[in-house]
Protein backbone atom coordinates (compact mmCIF):
# COMPACT_ATOMS: atom_id res chain seq x y z
CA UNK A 1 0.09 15.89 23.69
CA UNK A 2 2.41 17.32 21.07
CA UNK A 3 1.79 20.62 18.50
CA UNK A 4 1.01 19.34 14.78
CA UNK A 5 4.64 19.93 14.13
CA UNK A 6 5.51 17.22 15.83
CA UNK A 7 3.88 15.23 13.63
CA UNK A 8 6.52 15.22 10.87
CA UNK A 9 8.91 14.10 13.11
CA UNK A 10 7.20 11.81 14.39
CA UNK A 11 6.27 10.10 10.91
CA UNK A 12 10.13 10.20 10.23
CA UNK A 13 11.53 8.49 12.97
CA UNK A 14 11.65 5.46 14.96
CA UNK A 15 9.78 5.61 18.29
CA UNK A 16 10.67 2.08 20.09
CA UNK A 17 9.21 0.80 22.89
CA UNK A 18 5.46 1.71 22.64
CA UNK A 19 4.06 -0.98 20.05
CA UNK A 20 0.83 -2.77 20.63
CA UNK A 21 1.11 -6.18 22.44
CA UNK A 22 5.00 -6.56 22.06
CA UNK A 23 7.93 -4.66 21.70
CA UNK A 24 11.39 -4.68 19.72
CA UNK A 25 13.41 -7.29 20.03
CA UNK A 26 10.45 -9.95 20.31
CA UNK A 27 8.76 -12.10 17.50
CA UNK A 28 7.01 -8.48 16.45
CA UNK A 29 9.97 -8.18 14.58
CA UNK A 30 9.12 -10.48 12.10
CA UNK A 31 5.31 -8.86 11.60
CA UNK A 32 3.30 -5.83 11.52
CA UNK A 33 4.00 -3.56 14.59
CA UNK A 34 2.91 0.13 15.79
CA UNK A 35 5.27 3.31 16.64
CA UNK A 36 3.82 6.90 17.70
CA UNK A 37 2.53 9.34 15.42
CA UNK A 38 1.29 12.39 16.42
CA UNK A 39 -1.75 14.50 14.85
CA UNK A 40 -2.70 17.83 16.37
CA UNK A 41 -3.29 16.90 19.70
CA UNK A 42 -4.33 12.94 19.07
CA UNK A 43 -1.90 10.45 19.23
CA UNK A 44 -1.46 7.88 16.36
CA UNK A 45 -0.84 4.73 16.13
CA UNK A 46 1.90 3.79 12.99
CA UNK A 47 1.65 0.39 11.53
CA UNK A 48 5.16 -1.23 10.23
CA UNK A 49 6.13 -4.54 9.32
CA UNK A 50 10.35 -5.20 9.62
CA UNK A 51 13.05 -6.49 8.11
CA UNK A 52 12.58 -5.96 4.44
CA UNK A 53 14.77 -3.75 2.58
CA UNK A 54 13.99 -1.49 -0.29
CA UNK A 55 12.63 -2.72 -3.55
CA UNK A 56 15.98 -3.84 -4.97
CA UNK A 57 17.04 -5.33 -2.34
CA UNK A 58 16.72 -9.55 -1.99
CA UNK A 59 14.14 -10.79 0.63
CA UNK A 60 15.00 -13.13 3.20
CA UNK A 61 13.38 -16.51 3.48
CA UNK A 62 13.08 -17.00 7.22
CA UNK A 63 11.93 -13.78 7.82
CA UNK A 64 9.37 -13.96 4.74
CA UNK A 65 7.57 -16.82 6.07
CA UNK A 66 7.54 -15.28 9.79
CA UNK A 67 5.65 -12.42 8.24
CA UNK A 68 3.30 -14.73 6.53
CA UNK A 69 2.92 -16.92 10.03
CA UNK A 70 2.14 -13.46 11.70
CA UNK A 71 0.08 -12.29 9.23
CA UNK A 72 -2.26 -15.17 9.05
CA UNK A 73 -2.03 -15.62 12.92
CA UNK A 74 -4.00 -11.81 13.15
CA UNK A 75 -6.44 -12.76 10.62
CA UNK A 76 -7.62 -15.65 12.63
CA UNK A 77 -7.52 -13.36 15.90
CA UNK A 78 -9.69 -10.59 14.02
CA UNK A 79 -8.14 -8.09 16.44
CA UNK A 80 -7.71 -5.00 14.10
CA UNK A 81 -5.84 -1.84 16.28
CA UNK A 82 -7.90 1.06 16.47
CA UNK A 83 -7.80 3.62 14.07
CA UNK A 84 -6.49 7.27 15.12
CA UNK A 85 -8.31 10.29 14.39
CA UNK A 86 -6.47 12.12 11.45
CA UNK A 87 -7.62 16.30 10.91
CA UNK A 88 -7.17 18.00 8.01
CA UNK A 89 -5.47 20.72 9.54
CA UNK A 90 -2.75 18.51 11.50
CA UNK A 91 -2.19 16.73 7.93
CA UNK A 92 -1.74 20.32 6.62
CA UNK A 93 1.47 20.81 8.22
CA UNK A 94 3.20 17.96 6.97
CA UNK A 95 5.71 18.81 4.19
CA UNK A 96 6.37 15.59 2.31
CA UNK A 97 3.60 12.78 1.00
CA UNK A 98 1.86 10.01 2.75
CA UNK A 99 -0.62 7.67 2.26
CA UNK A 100 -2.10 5.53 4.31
CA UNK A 101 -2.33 1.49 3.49
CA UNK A 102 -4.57 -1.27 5.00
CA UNK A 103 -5.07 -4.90 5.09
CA UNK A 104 -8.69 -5.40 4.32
CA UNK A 105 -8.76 -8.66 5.52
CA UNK A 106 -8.05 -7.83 9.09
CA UNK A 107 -7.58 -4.18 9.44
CA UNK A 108 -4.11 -3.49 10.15
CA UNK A 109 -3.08 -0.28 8.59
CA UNK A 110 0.27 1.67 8.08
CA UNK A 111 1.02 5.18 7.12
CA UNK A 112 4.44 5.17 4.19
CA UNK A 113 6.57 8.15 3.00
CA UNK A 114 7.51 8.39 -0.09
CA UNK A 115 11.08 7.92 -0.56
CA UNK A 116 11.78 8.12 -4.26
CA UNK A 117 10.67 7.70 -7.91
CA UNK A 118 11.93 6.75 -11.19
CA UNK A 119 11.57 5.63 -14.47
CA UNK A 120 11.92 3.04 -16.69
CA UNK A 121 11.27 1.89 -19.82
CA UNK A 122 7.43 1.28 -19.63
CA UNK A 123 4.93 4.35 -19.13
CA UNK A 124 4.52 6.05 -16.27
CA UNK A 125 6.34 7.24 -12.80
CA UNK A 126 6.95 4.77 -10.30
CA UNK A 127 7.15 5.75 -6.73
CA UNK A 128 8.20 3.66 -4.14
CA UNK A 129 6.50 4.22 -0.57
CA UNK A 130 7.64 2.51 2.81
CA UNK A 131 7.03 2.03 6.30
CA UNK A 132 9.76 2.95 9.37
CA UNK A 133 10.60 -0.73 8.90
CA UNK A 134 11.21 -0.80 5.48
CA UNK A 135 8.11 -2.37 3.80
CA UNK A 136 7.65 -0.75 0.72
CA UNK A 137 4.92 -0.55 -1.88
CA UNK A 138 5.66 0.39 -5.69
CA UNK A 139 2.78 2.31 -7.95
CA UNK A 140 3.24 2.87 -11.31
CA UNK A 141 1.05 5.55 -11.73
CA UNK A 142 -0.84 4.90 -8.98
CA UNK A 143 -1.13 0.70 -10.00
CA UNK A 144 0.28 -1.41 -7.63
CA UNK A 145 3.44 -3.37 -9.48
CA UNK A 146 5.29 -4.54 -6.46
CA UNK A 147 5.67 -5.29 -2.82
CA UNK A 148 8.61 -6.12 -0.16
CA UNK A 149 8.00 -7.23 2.89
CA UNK A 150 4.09 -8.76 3.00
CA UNK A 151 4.85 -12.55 2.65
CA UNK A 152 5.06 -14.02 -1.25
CA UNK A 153 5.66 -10.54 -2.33
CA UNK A 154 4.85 -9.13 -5.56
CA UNK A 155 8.17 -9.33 -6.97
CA UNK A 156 7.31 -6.96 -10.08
CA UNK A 157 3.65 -6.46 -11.92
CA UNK A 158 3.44 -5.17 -15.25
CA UNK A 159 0.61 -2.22 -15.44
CA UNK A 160 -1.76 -1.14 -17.98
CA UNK A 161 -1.00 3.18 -18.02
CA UNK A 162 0.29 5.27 -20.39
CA UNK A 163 2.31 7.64 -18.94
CA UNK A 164 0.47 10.44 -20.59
CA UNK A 165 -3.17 11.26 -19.40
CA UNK A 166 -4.70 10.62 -16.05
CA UNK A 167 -3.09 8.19 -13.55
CA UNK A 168 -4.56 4.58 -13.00
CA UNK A 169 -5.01 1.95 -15.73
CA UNK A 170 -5.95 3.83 -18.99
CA UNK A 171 -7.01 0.92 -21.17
CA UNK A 172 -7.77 -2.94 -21.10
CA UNK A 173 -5.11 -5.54 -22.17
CA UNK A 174 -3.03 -8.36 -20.18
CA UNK A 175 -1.15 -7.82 -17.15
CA UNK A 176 1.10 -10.10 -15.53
CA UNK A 177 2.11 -10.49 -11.99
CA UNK A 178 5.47 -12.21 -10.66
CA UNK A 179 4.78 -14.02 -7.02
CA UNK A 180 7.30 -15.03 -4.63
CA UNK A 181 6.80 -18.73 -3.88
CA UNK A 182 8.59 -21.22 -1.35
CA UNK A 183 12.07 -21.50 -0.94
CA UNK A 184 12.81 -18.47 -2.78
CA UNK A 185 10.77 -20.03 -6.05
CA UNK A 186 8.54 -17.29 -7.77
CA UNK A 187 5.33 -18.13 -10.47
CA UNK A 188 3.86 -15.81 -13.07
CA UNK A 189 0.32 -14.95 -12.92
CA UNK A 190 -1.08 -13.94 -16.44
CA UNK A 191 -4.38 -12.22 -16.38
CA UNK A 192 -6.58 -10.74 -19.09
CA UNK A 193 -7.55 -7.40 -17.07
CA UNK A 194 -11.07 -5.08 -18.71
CA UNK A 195 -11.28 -1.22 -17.50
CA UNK A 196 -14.46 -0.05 -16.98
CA UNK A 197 -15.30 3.70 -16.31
CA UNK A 198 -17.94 3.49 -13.56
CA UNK A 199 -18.83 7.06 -13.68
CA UNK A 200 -17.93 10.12 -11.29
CA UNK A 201 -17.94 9.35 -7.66
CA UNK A 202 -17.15 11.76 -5.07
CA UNK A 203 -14.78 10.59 -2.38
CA UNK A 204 -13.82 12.06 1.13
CA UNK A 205 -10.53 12.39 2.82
CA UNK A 206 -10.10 13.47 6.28
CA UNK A 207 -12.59 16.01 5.62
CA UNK A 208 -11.64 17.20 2.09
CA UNK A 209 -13.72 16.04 -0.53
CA UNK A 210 -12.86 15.39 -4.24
CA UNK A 211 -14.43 14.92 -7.77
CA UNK A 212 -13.26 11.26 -8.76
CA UNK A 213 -14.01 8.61 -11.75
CA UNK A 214 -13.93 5.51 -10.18
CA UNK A 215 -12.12 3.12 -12.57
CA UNK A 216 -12.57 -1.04 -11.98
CA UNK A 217 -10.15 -3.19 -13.57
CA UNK A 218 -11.22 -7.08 -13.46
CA UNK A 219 -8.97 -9.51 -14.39
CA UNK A 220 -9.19 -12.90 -15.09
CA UNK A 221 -6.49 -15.50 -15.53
CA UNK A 222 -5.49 -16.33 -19.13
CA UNK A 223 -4.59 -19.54 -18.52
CA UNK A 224 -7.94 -21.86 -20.12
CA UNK A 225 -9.03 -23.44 -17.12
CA UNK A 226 -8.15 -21.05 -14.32
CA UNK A 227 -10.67 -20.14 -12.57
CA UNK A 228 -10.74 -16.67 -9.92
CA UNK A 229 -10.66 -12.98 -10.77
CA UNK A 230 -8.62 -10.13 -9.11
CA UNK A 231 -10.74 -6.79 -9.41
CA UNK A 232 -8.59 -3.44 -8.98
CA UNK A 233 -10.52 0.02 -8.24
CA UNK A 234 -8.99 3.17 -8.17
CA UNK A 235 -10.53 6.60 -7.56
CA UNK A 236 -9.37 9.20 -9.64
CA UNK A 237 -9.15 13.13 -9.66
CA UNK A 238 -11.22 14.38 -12.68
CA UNK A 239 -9.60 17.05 -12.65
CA UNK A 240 -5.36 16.45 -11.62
CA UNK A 241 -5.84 13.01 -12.68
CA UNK A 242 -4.22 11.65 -9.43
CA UNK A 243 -5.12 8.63 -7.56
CA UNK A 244 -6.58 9.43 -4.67
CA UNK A 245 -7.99 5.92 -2.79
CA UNK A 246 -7.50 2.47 -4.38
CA UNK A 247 -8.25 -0.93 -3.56
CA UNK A 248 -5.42 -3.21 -5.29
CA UNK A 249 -4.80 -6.96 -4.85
CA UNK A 250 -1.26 -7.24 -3.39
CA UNK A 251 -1.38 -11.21 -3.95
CA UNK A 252 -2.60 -14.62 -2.38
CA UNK A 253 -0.84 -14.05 0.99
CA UNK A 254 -2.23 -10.21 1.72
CA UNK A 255 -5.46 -10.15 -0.41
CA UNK A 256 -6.43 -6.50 -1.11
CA UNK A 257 -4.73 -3.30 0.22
CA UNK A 258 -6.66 -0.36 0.75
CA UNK A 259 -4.77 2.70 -0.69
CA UNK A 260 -5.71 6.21 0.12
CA UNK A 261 -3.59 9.43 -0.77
CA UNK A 262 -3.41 11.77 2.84
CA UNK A 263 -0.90 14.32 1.92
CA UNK A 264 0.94 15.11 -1.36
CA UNK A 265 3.69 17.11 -0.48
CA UNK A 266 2.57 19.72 -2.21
């Protein structure tokens, strides 16, 4: 049992030896793993998958397709880790964002820190999040545009904001997704992607409870003759405009991620 402030710490560094079912040095390397995390007086249980490096960095092969072995090996097991108990007032005293991330498929979740934002020349603020062992996620505004470290990646995702009002797709138009394939091969997924305003929703966060619009974005490939659809929803603040929860397709390997804002930072 540790005070809250150990917490922070604990999110920021490396705690080896204490993963679920293996530890370093073993084939866990190349998949999702768990480190410490502490909460108040509960203990939690951190999510990371290895061996990526940040966003600009290239991805390794080998260790790509381990991930993807691992990852498909725990959906057919179905054995999701237990989820932690997370208070409002242990989040309280952490200083610097968070949100937590989870496979819907199977389960498997992960808590990132941000580490940095920027911007380019399309609309909107990325920010790049990342586990202990350097998988990250990129937003754009809260819209998923790229992952490292999942297994056929997202290697970049154009995103339908405008940089201006609140977060989260603004408006309908085309998006376009560029996959990782096989021996470091990558395809281009165009989609023809509606927003529809599904009306205010209020959703809950580790006991703190927020006026939201939930937004739906459903695509559908523009290719004549494609069939399947990728549907994005995001939750967001009527009043900040800020993202709160999403559920975002992170592509074929991963399926959907479950997105939800714990602390801000601020």
């Amino acid at each position: 049992m540790t005070q809250v402030s150990g917490m922070a710490k604990g999110m920021a560094r490396r705690r080896k030896g204490q993963e679920a079912g293996t530890g370093p040095g073993t084939g866990a390397r190349s998949g999702l793993r768990r480190a410490p995390l502490m909460v108040a007086a509960a203990v939690m249980a951190v999510l990371a998958a290895c061996a990526k490096g940040p966003e600009d960095k290239p991805i390794n092969l080998e260790i790509g397709r381990a991930v993807s072995d691992y990852i498909q090996q725990r959906r057919a097991s179905r054995n999701a880790p237990e989820r932690p108990p997370l208070t409002r007032a242990g989040l309280d005293d952490i200083k610097d964002p968070y949100i937590e991330v989870t496979l819907e498929d199977s389960g498997i979740f992960a808590y990132l820190s941000q580490q940095f934002t920027r911007q380019d020349d399309s609309p909107g603020t990325i920010v790049v999040w990342r586990t202990e062992d350097n998988v990250t996620l990129s937003l754009r505004d809260g819209v998923l545009v790229a992952t490292r470290g999942l297994g056929n990646d997202i290697l970049s995702s154009s995103a339908l904001v405008d940089g201006q009002g609140p977060k989260g797709p603004s408006h309908s138009g085309a998006r376009r997704y560029h996959i990782r394939g096989l021996d470091n091969g990558s395809w281009q997924l165009p989609m023809l992607c509606q927003r529809e305003d599904l009306g205010a929703v209020p959703v809950t966060i580790v006991e703190l409870t927020y006026p939201t619009r939930h937004i739906r974005e459903h695509c559908s490939p523009a290719a004549p003759g494609r069939a399947g659809t990728i549907i994005n929803d995001y939750w967001v603040d009527s009043r900040s405009g800020r993202v709160w929860q999403s559920r975002q397709w992170a592509g074929p390997n991963v399926g959907y991620l479950r997105i939800r804002q714990l602390t801000t930072g601020g």
